[in-house]
N, C-alpha and C. Protein backbone atom coordinates (compact mmCIF):
# COMPACT_ATOMS: atom_id res chain seq x y z
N UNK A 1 0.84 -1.18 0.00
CA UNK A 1 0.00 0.00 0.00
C UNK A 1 0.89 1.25 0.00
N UNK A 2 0.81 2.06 -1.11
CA UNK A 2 1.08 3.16 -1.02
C UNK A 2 0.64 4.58 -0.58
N UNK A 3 0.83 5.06 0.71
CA UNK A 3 -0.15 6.50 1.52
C UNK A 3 0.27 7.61 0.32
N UNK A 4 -1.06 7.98 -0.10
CA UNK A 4 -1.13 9.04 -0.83
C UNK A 4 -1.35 10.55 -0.07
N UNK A 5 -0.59 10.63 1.04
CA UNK A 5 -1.03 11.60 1.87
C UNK A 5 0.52 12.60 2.47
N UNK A 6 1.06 14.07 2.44
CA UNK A 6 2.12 14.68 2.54
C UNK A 6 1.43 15.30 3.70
N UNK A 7 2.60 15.68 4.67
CA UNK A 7 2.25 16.50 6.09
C UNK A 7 1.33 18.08 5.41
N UNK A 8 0.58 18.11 6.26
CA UNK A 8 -0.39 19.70 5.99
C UNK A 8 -1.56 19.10 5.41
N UNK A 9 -1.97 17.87 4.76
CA UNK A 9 -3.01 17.24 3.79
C UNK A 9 -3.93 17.44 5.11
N UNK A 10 -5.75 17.79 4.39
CA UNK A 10 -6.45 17.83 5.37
C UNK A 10 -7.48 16.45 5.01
N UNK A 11 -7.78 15.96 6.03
CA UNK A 11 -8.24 14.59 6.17
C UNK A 11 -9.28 14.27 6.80
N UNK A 12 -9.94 13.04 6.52
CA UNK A 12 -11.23 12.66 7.38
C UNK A 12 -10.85 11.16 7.23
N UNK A 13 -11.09 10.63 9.06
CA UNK A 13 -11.45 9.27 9.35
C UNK A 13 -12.64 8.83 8.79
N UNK A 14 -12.66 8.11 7.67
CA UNK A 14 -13.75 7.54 7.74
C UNK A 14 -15.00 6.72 8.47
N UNK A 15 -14.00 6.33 9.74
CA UNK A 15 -14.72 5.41 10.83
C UNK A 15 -15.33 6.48 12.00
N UNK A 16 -14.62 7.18 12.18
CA UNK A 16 -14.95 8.61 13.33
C UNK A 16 -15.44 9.64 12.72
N UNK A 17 -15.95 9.97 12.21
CA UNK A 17 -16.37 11.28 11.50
C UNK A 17 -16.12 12.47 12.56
N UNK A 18 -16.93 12.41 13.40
CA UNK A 18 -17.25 13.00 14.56
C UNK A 18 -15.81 13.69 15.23
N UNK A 19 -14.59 13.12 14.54
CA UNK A 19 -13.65 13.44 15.02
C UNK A 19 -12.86 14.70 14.27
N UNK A 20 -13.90 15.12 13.75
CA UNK A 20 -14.08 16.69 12.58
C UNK A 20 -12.65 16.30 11.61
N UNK A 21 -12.21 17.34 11.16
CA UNK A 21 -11.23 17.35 9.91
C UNK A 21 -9.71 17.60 10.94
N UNK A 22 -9.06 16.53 10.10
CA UNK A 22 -7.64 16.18 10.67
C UNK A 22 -6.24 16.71 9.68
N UNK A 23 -5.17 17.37 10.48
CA UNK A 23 -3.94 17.89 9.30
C UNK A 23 -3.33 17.07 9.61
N UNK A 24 -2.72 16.30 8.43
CA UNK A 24 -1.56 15.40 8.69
C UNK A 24 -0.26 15.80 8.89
N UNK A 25 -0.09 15.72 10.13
CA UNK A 25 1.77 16.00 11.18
C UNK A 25 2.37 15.55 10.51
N UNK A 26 2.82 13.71 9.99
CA UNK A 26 3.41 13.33 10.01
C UNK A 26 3.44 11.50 8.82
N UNK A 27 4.67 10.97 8.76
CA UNK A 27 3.79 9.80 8.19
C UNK A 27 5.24 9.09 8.53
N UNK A 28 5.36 7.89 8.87
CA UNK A 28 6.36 7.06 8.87
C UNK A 28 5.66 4.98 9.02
N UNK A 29 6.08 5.01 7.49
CA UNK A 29 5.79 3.64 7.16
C UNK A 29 3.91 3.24 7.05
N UNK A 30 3.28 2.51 7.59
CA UNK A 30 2.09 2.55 7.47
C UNK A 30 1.33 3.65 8.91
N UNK A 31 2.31 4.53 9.33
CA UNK A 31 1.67 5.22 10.67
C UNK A 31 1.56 6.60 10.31
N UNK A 32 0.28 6.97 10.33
CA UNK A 32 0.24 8.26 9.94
C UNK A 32 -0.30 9.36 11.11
N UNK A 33 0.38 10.48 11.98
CA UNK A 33 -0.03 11.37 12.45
C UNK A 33 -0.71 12.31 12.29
N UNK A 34 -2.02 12.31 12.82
CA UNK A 34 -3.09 13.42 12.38
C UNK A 34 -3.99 14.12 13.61
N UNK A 35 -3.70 15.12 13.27
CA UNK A 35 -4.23 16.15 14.55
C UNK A 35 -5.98 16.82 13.85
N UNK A 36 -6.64 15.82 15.12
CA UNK A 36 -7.78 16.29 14.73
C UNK A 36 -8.20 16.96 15.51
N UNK A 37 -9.62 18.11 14.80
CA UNK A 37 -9.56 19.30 15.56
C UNK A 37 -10.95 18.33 16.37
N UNK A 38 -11.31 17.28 16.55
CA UNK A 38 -12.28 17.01 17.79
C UNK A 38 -11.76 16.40 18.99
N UNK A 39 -10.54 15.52 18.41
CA UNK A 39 -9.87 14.59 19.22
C UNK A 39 -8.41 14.43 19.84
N UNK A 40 -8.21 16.05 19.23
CA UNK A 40 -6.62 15.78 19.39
C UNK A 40 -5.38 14.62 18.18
N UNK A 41 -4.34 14.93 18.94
CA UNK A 41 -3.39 13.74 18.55
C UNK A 41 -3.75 12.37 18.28
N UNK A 42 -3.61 11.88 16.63
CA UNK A 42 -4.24 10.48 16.89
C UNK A 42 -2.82 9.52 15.81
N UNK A 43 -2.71 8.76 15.86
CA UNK A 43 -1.50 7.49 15.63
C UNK A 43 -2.60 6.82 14.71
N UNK A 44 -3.01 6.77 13.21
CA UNK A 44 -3.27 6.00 12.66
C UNK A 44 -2.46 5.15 12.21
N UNK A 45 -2.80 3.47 12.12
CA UNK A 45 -2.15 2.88 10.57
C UNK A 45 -3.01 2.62 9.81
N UNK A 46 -2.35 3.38 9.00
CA UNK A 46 -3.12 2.79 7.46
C UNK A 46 -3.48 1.67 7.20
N UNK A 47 -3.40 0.36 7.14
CA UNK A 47 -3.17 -0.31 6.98
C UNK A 47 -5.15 -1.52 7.80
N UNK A 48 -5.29 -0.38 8.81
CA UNK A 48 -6.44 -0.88 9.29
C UNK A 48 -7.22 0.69 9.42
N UNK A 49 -6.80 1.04 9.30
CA UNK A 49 -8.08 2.59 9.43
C UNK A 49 -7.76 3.67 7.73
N UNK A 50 -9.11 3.81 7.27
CA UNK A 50 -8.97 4.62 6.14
C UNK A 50 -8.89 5.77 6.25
N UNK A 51 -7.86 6.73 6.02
CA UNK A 51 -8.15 8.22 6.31
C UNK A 51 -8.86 8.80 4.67
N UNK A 52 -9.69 9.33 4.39
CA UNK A 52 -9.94 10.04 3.24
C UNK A 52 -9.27 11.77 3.23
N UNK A 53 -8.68 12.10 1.83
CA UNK A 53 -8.44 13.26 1.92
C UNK A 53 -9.69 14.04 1.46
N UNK A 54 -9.59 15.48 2.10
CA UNK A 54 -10.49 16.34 1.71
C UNK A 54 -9.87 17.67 1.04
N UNK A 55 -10.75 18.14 -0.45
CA UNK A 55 -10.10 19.39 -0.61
C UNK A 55 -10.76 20.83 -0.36
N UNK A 56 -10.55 21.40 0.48
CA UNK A 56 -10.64 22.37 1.06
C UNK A 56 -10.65 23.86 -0.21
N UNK A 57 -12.11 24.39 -0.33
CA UNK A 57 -12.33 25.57 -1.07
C UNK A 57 -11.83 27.15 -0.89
N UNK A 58 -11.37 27.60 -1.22
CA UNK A 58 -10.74 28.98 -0.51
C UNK A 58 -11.52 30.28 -1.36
């Protein structure tokens, strides 16, 4: 699996919604760091949780 996702990408858990829109900190191997604005600091792996990207209108 290749993460199609660079630090600053804005994101949504697909499984948590509720956990509003997340910026990706960080990414190392299938672990991706994403600071969501409901939940704080969260440690995904890819690998079992889908993050979707979102593109943001300005």
């Amino acid at each position: 699996m290749i993460l199609d996702f660079e630090p600053g990408d804005k994101v949504l858990n697909t499984n948590n919604k509720d956990w509003g829109i997340g910026q990706v900190q960080s990414i190392i191997k299938d672990k991706v760091t994403v600071n969501f604005e409901n939940a704080g600091k969260k440690v995904i792996n890819a690998k079992n949780i889908e993050l979707k990207r979102i593109n943001e209108t300005k």
